[in-house]
N, C-alpha and C. Protein backbone atom coordinates (compact mmCIF):
# COMPACT_ATOMS: atom_id res chain seq x y z
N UNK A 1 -10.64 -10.08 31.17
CA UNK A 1 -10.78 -10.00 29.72
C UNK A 1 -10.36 -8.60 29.25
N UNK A 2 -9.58 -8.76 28.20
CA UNK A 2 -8.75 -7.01 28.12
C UNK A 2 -9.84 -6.60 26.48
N UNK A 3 -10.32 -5.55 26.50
CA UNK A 3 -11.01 -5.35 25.86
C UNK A 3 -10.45 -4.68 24.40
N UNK A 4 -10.33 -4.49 23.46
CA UNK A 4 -9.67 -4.08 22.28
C UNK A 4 -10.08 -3.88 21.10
N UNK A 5 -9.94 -2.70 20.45
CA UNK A 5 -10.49 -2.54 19.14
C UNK A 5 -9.58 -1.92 18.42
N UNK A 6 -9.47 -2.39 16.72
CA UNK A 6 -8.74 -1.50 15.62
C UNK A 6 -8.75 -0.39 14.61
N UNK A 7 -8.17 -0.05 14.16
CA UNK A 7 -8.75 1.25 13.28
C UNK A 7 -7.88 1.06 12.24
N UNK A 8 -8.09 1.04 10.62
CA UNK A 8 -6.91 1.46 9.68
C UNK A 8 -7.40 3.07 9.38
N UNK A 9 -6.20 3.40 9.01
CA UNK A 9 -6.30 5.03 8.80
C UNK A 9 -4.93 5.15 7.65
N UNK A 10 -5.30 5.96 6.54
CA UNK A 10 -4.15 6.86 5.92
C UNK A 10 -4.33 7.83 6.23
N UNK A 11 -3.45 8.63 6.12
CA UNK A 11 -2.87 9.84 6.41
C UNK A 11 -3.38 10.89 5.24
N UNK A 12 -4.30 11.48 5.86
CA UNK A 12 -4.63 12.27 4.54
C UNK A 12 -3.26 13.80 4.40
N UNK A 13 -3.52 15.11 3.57
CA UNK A 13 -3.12 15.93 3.25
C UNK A 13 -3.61 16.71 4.14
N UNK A 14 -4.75 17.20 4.65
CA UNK A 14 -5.33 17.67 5.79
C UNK A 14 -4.87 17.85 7.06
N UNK A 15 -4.18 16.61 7.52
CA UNK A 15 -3.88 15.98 8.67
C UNK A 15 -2.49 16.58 9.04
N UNK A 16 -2.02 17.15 8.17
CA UNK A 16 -0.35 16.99 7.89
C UNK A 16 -0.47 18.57 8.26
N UNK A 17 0.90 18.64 8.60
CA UNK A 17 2.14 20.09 8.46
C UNK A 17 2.68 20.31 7.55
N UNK A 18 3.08 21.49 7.44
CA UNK A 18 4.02 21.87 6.54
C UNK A 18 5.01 20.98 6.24
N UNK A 19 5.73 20.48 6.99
CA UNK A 19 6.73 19.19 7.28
C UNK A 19 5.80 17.99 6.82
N UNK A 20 4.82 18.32 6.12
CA UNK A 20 4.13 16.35 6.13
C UNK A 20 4.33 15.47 6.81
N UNK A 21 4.18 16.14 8.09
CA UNK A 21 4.19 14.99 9.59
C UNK A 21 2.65 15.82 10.05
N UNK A 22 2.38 14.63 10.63
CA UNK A 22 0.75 14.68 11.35
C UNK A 22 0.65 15.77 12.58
N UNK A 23 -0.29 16.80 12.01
CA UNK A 23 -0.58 18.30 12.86
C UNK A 23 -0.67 17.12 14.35
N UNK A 24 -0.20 17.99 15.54
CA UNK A 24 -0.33 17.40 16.95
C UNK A 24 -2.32 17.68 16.89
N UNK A 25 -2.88 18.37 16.63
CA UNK A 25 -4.24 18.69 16.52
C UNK A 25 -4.83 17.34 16.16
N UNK A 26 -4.77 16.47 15.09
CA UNK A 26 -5.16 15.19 14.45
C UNK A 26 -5.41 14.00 15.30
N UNK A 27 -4.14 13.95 16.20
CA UNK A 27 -4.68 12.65 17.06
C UNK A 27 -5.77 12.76 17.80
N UNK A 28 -6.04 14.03 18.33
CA UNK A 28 -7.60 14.00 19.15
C UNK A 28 -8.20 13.47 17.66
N UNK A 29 -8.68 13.31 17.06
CA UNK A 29 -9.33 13.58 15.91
C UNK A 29 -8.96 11.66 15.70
N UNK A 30 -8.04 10.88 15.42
CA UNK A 30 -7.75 9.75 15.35
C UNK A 30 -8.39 8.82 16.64
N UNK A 31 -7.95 9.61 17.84
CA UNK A 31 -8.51 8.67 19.02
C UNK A 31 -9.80 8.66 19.35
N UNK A 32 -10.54 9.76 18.47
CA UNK A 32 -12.14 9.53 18.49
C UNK A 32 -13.00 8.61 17.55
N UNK A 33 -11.97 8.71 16.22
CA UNK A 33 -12.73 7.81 15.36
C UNK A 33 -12.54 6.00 16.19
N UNK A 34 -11.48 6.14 16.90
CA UNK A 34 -10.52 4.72 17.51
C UNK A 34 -11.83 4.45 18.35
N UNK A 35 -12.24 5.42 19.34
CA UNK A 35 -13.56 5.28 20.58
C UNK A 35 -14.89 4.81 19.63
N UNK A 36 -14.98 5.53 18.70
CA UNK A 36 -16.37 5.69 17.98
C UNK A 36 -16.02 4.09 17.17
N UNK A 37 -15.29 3.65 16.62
CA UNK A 37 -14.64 1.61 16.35
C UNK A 37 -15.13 1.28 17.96
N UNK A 38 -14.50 1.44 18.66
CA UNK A 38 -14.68 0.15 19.99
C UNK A 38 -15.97 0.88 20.30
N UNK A 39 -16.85 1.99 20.57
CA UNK A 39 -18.49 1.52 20.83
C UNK A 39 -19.40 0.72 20.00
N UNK A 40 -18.95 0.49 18.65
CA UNK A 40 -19.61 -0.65 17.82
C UNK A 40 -18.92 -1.60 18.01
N UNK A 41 -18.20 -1.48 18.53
CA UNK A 41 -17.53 -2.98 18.73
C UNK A 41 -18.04 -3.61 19.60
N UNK A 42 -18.21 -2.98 20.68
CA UNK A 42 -18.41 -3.36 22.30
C UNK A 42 -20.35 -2.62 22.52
N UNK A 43 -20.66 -2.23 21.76
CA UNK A 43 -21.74 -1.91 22.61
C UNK A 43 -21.61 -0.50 23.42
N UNK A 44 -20.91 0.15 23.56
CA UNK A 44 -20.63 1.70 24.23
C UNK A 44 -20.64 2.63 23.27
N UNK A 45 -21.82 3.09 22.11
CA UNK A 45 -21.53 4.05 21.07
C UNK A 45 -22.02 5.35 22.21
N UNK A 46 -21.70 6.39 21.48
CA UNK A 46 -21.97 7.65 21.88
C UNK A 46 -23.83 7.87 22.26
N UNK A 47 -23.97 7.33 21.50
CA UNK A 47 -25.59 7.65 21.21
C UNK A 47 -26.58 6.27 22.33
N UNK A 48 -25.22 5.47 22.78
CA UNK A 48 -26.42 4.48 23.58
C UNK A 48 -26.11 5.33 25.27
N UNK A 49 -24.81 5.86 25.25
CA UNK A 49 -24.80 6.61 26.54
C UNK A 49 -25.83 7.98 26.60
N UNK A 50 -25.77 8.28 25.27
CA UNK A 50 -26.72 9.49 25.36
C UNK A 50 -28.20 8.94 25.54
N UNK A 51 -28.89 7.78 25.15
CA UNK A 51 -30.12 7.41 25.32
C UNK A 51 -30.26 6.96 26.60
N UNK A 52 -29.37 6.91 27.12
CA UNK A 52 -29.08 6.36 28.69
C UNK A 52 -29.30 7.50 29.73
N UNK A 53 -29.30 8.81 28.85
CA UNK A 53 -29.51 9.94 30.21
C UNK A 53 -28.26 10.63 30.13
N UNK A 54 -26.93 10.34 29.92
CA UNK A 54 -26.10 10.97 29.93
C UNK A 54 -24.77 11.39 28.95
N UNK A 55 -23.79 11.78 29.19
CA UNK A 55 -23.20 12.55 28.46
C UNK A 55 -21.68 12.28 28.87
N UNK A 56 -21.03 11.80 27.88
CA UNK A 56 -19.24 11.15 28.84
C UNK A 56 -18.34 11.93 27.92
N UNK A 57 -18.24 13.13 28.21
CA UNK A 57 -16.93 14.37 27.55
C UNK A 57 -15.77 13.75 28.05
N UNK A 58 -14.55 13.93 27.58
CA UNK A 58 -13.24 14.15 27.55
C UNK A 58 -12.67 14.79 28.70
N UNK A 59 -12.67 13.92 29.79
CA UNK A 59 -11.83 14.97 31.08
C UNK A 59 -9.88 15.32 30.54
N UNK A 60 -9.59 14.60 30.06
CA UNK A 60 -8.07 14.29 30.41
C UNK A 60 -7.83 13.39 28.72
N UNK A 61 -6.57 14.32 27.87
CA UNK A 61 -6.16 13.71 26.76
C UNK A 61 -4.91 13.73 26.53
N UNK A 62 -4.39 12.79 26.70
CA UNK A 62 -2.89 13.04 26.34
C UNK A 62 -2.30 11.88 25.06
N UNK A 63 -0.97 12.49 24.34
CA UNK A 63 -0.44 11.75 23.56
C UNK A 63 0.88 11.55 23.46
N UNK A 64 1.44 11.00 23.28
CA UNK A 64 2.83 10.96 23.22
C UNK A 64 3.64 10.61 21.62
N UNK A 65 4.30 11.33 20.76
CA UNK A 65 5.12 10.96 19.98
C UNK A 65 6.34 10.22 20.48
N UNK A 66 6.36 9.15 19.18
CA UNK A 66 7.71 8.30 19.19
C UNK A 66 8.55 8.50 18.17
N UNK A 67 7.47 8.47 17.05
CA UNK A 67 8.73 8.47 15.23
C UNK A 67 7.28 9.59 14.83
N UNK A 68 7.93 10.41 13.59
CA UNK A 68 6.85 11.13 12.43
C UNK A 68 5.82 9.86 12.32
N UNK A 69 4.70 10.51 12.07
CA UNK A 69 3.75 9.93 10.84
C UNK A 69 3.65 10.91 9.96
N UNK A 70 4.01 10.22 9.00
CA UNK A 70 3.83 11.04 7.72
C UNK A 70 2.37 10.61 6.28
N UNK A 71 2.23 11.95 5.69
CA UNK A 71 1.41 12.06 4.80
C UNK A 71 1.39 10.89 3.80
N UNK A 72 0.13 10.02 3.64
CA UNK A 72 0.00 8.91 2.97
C UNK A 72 0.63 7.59 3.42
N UNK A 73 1.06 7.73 4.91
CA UNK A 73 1.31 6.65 5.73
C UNK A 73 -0.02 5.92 5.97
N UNK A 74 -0.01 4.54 5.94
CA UNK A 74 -0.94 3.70 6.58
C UNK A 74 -0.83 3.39 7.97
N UNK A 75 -1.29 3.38 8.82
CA UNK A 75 -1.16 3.10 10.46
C UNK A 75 -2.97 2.39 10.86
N UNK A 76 -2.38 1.70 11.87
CA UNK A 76 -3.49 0.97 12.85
C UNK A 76 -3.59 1.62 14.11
N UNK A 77 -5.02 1.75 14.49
CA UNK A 77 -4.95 2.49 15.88
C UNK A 77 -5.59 1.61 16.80
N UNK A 78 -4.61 1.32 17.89
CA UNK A 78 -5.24 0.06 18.57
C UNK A 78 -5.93 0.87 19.75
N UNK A 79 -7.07 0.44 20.32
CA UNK A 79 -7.63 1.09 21.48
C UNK A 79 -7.82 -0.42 22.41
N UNK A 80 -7.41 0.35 23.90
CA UNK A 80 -7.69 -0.60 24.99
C UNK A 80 -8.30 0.02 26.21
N UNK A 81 -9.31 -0.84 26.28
CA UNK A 81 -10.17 -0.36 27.46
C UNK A 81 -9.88 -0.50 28.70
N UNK A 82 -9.64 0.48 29.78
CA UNK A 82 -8.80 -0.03 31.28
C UNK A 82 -10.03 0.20 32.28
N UNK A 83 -10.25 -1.27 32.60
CA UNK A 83 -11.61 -1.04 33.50
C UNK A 83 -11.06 0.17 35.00
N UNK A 84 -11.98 0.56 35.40
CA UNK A 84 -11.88 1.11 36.69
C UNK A 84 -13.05 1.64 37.39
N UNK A 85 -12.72 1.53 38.80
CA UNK A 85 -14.28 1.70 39.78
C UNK A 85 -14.95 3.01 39.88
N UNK A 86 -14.32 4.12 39.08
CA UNK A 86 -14.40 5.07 39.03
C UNK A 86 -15.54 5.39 38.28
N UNK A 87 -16.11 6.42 38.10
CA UNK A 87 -17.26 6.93 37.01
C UNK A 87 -16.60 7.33 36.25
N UNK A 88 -15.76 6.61 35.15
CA UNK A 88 -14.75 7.11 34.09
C UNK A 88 -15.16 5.73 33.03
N UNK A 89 -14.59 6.36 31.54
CA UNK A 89 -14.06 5.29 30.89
C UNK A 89 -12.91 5.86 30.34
N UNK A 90 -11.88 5.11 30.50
CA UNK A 90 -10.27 5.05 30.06
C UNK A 90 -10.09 4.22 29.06
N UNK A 91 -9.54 4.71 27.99
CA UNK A 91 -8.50 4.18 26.92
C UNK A 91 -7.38 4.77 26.95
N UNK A 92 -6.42 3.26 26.88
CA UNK A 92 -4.81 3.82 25.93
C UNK A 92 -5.19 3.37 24.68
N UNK A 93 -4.10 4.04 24.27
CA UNK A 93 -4.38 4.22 22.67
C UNK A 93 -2.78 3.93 21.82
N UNK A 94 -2.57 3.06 20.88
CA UNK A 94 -1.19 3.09 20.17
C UNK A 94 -1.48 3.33 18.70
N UNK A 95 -0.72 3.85 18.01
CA UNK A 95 -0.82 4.06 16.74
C UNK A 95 0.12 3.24 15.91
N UNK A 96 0.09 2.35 14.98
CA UNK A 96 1.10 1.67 14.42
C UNK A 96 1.43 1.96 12.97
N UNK A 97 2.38 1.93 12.24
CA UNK A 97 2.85 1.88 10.85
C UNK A 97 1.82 0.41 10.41
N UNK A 98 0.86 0.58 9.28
CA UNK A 98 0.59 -1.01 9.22
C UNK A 98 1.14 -2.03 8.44
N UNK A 99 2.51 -1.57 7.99
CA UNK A 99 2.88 -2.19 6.87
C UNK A 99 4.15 -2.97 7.92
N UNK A 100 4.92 -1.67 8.53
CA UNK A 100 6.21 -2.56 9.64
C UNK A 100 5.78 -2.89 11.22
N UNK A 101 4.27 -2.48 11.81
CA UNK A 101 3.73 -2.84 13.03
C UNK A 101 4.81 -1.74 13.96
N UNK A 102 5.68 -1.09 13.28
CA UNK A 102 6.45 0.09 14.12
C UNK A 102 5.52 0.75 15.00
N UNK A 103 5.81 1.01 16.30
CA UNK A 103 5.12 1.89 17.18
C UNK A 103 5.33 3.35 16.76
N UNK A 104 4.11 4.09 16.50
CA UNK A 104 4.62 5.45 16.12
C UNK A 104 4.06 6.75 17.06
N UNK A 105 3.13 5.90 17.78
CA UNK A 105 2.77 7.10 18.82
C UNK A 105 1.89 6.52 19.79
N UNK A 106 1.44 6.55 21.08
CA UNK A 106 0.85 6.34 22.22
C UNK A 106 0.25 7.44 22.37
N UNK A 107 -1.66 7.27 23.19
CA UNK A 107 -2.09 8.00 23.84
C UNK A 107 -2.94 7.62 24.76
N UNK A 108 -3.29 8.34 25.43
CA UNK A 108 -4.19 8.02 26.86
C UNK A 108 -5.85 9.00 26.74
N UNK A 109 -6.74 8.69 27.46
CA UNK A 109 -8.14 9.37 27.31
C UNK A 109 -8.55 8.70 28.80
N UNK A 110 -9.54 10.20 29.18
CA UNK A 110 -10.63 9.52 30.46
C UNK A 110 -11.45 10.56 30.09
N UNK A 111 -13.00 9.67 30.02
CA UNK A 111 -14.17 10.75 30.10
C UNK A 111 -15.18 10.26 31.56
N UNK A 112 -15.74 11.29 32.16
CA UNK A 112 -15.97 11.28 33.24
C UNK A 112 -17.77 11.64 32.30
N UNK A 113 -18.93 10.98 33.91
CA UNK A 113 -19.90 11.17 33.03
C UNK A 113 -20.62 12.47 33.54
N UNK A 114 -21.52 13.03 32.88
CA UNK A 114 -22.67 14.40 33.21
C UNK A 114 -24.12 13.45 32.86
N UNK A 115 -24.88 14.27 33.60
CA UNK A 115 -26.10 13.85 33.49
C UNK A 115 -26.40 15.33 32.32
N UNK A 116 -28.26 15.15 31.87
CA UNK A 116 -28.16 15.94 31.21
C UNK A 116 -28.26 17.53 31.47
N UNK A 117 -28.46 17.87 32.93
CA UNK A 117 -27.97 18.98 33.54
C UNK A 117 -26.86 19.27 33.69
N UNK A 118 -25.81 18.88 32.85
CA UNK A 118 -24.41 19.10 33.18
C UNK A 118 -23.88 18.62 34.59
N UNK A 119 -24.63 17.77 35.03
CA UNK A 119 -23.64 17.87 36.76
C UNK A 119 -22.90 16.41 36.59
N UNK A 120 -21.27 16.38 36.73
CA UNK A 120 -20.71 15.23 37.09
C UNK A 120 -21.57 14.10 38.05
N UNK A 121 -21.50 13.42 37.60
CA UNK A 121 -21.38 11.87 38.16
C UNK A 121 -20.41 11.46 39.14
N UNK A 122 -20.70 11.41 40.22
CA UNK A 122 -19.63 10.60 41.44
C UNK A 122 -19.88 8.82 41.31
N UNK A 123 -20.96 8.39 40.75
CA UNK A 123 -21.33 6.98 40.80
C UNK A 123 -21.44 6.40 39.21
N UNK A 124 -21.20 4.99 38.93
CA UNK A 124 -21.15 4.99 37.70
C UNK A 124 -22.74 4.43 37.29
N UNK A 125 -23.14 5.21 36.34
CA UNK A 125 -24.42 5.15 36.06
C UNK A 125 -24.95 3.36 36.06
N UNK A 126 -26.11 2.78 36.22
CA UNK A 126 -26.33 1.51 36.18
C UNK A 126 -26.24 0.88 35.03
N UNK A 127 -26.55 1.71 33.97
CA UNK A 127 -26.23 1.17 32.25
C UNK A 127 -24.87 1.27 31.92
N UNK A 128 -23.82 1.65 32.46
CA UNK A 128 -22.30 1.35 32.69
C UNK A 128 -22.01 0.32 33.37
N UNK A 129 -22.63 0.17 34.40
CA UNK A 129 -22.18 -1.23 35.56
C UNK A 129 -22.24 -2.28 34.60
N UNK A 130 -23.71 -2.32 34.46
CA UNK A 130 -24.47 -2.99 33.27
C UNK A 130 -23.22 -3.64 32.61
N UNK A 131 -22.95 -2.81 31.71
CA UNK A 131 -21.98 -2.96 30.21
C UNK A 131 -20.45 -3.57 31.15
N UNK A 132 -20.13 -3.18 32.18
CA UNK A 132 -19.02 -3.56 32.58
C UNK A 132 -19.35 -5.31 33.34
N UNK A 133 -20.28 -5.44 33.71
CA UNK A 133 -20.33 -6.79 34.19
C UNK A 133 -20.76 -7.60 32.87
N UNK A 134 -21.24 -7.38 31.72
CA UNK A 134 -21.69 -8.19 30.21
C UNK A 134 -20.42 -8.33 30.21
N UNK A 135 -19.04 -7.16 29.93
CA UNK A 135 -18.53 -8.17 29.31
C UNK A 135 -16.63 -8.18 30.51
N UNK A 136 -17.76 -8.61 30.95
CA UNK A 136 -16.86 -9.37 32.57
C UNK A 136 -15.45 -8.37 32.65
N UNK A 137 -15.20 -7.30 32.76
CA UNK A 137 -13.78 -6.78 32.60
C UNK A 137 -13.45 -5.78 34.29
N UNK A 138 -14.09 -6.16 34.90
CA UNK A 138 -13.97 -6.05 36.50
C UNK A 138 -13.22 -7.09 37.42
N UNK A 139 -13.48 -8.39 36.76
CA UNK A 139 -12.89 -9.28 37.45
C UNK A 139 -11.36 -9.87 36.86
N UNK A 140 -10.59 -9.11 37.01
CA UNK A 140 -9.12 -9.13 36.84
C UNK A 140 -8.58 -9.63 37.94
């Protein structure tokens, strides 16, 4: 089961460059509101991992440009969840024009977990297993 959630977003004035193309700074900023959509979507908000004991920061962020987004553009941000046996959760991430479904940018995310002493996680906590066997995305 491939897991998936959406986002609409305009492009504010904020967001933008001098060039009224989207500061490279913004997409961290887009792919969190995209995470913070799929934990209400799915049950993984920030605040149920934190009531859980722990803490899942941002190991690894990357993005890739394809075309500008520009200021007062509408775009969809699709997020997809990539199961793995790891103590991680992974999303790719695409950004779309929502008017032509044009691809306008790709990105990737892994957060690794801490307990609340700061110490990484080698095992994935049981309220992760948990959430990964509800909604069956292990058995690929």
């Amino acid at each position: 089961m491939e897991l998936k959630a959406s986002k609409d977003i305009e492009i504010r004035f904020s967001e933008v460059d001098s060039m009224n193309v989207v500061w490279h700074g913004s997409y961290a900023l887009y792919f969190e509101d995209a995470r913070e959509t799929f934990g209400a979507q799915y049950g993984l908000e920030y605040l149920t991992i934190a009531g859980n004991g722990y803490f899942a920061p941002l190991v690894e962020l990357t993005f890739k440009y394809i075309q500008p987004i520009l200021y007062g553009m509408k775009c969809r941000i699709d997020i997809f969840y990539r199961p793995t046996e790891a103590a991680k959760i992974v999303f790719d991430y695409e950004i779309h024009h929502a008017e032509t479904n044009e691809l306008m940018s790709t990105g990737h995310s892994v957060q690794a977990f801490m307990d609340k002493e700061y110490r990484l996680m080698w095992y994935k906590p049981e309220f992760y297993e948990a959430w990964q066997k509800k909604w069956d995305v292990m058995n690929k």
